[in-house]
Protein backbone atom coordinates (compact mmCIF):
# COMPACT_ATOMS: atom_id res chain seq x y z
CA UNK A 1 0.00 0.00 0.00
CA UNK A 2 1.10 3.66 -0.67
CA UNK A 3 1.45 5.56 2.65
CA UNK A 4 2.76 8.31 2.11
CA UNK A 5 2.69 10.79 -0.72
CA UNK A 6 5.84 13.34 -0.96
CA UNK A 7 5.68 16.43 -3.03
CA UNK A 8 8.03 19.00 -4.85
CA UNK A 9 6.57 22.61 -4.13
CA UNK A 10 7.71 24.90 -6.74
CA UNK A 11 6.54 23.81 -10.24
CA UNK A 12 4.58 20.94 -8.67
CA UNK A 13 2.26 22.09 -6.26
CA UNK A 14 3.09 26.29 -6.52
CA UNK A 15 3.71 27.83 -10.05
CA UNK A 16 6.04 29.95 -8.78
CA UNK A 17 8.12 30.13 -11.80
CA UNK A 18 7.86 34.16 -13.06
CA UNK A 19 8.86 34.52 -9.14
CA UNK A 20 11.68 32.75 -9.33
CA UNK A 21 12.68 34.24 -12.59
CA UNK A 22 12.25 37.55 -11.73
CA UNK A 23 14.19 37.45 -8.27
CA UNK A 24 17.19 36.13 -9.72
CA UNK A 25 17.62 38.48 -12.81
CA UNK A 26 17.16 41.25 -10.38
CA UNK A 27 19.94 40.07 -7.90
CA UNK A 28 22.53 39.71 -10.71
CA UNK A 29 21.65 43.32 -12.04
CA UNK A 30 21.96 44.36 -8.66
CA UNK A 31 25.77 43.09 -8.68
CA UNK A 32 26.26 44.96 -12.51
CA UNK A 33 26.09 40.86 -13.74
CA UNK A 34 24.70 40.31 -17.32
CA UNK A 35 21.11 38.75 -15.98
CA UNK A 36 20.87 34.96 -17.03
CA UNK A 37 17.75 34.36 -19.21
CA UNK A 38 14.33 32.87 -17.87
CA UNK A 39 15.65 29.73 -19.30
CA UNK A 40 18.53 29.53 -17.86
CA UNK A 41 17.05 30.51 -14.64
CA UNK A 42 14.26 27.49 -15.41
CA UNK A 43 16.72 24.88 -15.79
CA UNK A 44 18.22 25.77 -12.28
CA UNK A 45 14.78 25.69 -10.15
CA UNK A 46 14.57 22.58 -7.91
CA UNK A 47 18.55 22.48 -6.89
CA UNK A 48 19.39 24.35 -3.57
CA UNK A 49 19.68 27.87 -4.02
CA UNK A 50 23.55 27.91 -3.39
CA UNK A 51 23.78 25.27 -6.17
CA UNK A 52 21.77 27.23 -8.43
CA UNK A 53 23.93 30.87 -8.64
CA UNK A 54 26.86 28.03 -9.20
CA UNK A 55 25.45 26.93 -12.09
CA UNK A 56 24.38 30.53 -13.37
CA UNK A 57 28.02 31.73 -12.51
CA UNK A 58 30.49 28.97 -12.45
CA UNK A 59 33.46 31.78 -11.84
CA UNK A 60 31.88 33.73 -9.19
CA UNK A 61 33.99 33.69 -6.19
CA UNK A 62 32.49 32.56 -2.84
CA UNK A 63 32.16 36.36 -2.14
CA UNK A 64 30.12 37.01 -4.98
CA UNK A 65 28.01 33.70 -4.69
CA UNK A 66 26.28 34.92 -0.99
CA UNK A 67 26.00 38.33 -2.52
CA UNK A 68 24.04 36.71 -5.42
CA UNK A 69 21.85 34.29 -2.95
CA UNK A 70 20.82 36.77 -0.60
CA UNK A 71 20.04 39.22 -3.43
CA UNK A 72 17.93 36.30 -4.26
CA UNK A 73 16.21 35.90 -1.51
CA UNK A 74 15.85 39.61 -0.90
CA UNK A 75 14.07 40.35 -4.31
CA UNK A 76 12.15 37.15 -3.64
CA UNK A 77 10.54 37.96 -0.48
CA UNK A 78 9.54 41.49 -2.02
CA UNK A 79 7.91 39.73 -4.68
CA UNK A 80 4.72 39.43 -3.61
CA UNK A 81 2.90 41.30 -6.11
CA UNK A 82 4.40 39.03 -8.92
CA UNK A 83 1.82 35.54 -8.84
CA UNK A 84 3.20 32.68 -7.38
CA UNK A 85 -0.48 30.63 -7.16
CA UNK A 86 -1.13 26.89 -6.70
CA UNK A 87 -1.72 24.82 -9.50
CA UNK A 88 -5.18 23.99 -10.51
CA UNK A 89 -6.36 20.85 -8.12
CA UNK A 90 -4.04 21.14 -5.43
CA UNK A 91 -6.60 21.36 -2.59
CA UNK A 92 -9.09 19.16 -3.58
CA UNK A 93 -6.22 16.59 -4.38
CA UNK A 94 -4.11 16.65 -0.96
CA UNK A 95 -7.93 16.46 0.48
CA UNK A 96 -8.45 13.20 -1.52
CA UNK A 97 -5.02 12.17 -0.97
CA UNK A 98 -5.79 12.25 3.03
CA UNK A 99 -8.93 10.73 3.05
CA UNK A 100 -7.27 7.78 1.22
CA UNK A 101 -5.54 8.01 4.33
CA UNK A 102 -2.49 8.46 3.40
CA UNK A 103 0.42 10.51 5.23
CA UNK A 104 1.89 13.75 2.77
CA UNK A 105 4.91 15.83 2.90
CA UNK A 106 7.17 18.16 1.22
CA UNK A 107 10.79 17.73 0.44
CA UNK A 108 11.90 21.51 -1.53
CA UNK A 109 14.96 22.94 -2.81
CA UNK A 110 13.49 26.18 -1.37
CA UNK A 111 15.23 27.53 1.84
CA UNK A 112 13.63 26.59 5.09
CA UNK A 113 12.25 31.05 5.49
CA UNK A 114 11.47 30.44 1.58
CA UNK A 115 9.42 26.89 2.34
CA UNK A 116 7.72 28.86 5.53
CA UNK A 117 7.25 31.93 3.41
CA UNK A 118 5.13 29.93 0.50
CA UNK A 119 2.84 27.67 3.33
CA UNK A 120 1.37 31.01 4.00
CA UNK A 121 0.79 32.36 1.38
CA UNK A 122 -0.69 29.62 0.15
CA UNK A 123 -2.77 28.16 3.42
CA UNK A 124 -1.53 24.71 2.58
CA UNK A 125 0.42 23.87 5.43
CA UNK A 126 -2.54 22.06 7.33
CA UNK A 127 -1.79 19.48 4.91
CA UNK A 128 1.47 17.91 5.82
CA UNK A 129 3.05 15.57 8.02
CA UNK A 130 7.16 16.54 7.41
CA UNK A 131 8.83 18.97 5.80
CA UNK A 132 12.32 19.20 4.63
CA UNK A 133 14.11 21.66 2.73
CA UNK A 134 17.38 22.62 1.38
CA UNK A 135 18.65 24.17 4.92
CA UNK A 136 17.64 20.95 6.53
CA UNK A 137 19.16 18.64 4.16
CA UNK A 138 21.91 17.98 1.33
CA UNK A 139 20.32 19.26 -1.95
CA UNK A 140 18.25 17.27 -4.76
CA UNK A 141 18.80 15.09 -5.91
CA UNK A 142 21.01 13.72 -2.92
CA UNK A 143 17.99 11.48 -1.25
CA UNK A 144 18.93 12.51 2.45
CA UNK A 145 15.26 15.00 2.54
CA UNK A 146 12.94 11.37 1.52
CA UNK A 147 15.19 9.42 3.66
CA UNK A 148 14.63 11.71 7.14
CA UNK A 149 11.08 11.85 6.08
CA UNK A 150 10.85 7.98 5.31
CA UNK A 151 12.24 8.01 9.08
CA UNK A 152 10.09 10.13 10.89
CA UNK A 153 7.16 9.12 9.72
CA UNK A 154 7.69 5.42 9.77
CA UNK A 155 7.02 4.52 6.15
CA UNK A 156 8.89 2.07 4.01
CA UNK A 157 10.33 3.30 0.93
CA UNK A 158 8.40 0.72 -0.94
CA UNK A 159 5.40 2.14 0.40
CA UNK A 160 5.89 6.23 -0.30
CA UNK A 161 5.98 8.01 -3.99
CA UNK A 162 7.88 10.97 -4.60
CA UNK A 163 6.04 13.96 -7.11
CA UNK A 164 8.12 16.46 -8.59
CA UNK A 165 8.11 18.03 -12.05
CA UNK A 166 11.87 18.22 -12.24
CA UNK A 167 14.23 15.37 -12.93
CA UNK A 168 16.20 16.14 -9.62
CA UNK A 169 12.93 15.00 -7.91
CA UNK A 170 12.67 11.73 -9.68
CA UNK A 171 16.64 11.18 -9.42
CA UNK A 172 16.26 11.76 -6.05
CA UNK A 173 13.12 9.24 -5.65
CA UNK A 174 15.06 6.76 -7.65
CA UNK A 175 17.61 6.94 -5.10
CA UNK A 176 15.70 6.47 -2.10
CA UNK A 177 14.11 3.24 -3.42
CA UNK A 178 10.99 4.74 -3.85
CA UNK A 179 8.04 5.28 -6.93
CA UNK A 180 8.98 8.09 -9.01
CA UNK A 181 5.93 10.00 -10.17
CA UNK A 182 6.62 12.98 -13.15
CA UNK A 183 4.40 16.21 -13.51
CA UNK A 184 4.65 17.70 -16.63
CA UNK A 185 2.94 21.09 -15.56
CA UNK A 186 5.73 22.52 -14.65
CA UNK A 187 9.48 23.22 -15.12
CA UNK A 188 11.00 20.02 -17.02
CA UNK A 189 9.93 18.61 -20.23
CA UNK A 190 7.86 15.55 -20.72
CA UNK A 191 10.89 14.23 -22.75
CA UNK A 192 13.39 15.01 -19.76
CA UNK A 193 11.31 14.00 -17.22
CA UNK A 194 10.70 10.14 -19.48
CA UNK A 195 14.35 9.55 -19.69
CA UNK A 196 14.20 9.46 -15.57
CA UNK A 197 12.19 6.31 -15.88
CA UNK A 198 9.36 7.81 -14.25
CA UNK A 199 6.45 4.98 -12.82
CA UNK A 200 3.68 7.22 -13.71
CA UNK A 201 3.71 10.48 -15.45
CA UNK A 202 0.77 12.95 -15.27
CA UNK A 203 -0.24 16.05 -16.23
CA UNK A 204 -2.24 17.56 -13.82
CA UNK A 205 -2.93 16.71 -9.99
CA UNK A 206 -6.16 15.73 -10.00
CA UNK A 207 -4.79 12.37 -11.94
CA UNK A 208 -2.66 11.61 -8.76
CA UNK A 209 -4.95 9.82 -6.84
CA UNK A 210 -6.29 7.33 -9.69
CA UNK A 211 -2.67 7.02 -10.26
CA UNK A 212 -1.92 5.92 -6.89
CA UNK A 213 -4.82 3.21 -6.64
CA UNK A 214 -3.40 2.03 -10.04
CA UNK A 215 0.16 1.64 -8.47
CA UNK A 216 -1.09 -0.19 -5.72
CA UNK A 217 -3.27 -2.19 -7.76
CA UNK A 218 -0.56 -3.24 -9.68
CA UNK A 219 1.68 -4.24 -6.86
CA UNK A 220 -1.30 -6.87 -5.98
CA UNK A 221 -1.42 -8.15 -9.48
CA UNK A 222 -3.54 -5.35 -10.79
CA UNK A 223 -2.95 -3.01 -13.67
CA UNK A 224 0.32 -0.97 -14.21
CA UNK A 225 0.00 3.24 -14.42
CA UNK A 226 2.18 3.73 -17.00
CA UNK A 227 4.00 6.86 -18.26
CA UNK A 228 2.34 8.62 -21.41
């Protein structure tokens, strides 16, 4: 049986991405850097923060590198006015996902203020059991966040699903011995996200829960959800 359902935030459960975009143009400006492009800024989002101005500027000193992240987080945190919603189903899907009765949590590259920040604004935090974030844990897709989860809630791997829409998250599930689930509504490709070997791949939450009774129907000799 599934227990426990773990979820990605940004680009999986929060469409965050202009936000993130936006906040990290502004804090290389702000240090007279040429601003990487919203691509380049897109391919980045679901690594630690840290590893993601290492990536944007590979020959930025350590110096420069904090300036950059806590321009970052600066610019992000004043970014209200730019939309960072939930995707469509989100509520109605944890809801379902919990009267399955199944346990839910969120493992995030975000920073722990950035994870707290997002729960309220969105009023989703009711919803989880653990939370781990980059602060708390080596970065995706090092499995050390599904592990401590795995841990303190008691749940085998076999028996917990990771959902993520970037191929960090289903790296990281992968390495935790658990099922990989792919979203395609946010920041990865379909194509990327396939050649992680996904065990389902969906394209909107409200398929989640069908997909998990599928899973677990298949593990009894049942169907098999299989990516599209």
């Amino acid at each position: 049986m599934i227990e426990l359902v773990v979820f990605d935030l940004d680009g999986t459960l929060m469409d965050s991405e202009a936000r993130i975009v936006s906040a990290m143009q502004a804090a290389f400006v702000e240090q007279s850097l040429a601003a990487p492009s919203a691509a380049e800024v897109r391919a980045i989002i679901g690594l630690s923060l840290e590893q993601g101005v290492a990536r944007l500027h590979g020959s930025a000193g350590d110096a420069a590198r904090t300036s950059l992240v806590c321009g970052y987080r600066r610019h992000y945190a004043r970014g209200t006015t730019l939309p960072a919603p939930l995707f469509p189903h989100v509520e109605d899907t944890l809801s379902a996902l919990a009267a399955d009765g199944r346990l839910l949590a969120i493992a995030t590259g975000k920073s722990r203020s950035g994870l707290v920040q997002a729960l309220a604004e969105t009023g989703i935090r009711r919803h989880f059991d653990a939370l781990r974030s980059a602060d708390d844990c080596p970065p995706k897709p090092d499995p050390t966040m599904l592990r401590e989860i795995l841990g303190e809630l008691g749940v085998a791997p076999a028996n917990a699903v990771m959902v993520g829409d970037t191929t960090f998250d289903l790296m990281m599930a992968h390495a935790a011995g658990m099922t990989a689930i792919g979203i395609t509504h946010g920041t990865h490709a379909r194509s990327l996200l396939l050649d992680c070997r996904p065990h389902a791949l969906i394209d909107s939450l409200d398929a989640l829960p069908p997909t998990l009774r599928a899973l677990g129907a298949d593990r009894h000799g049942g169907s098999r959800a299989q990516p599209r």
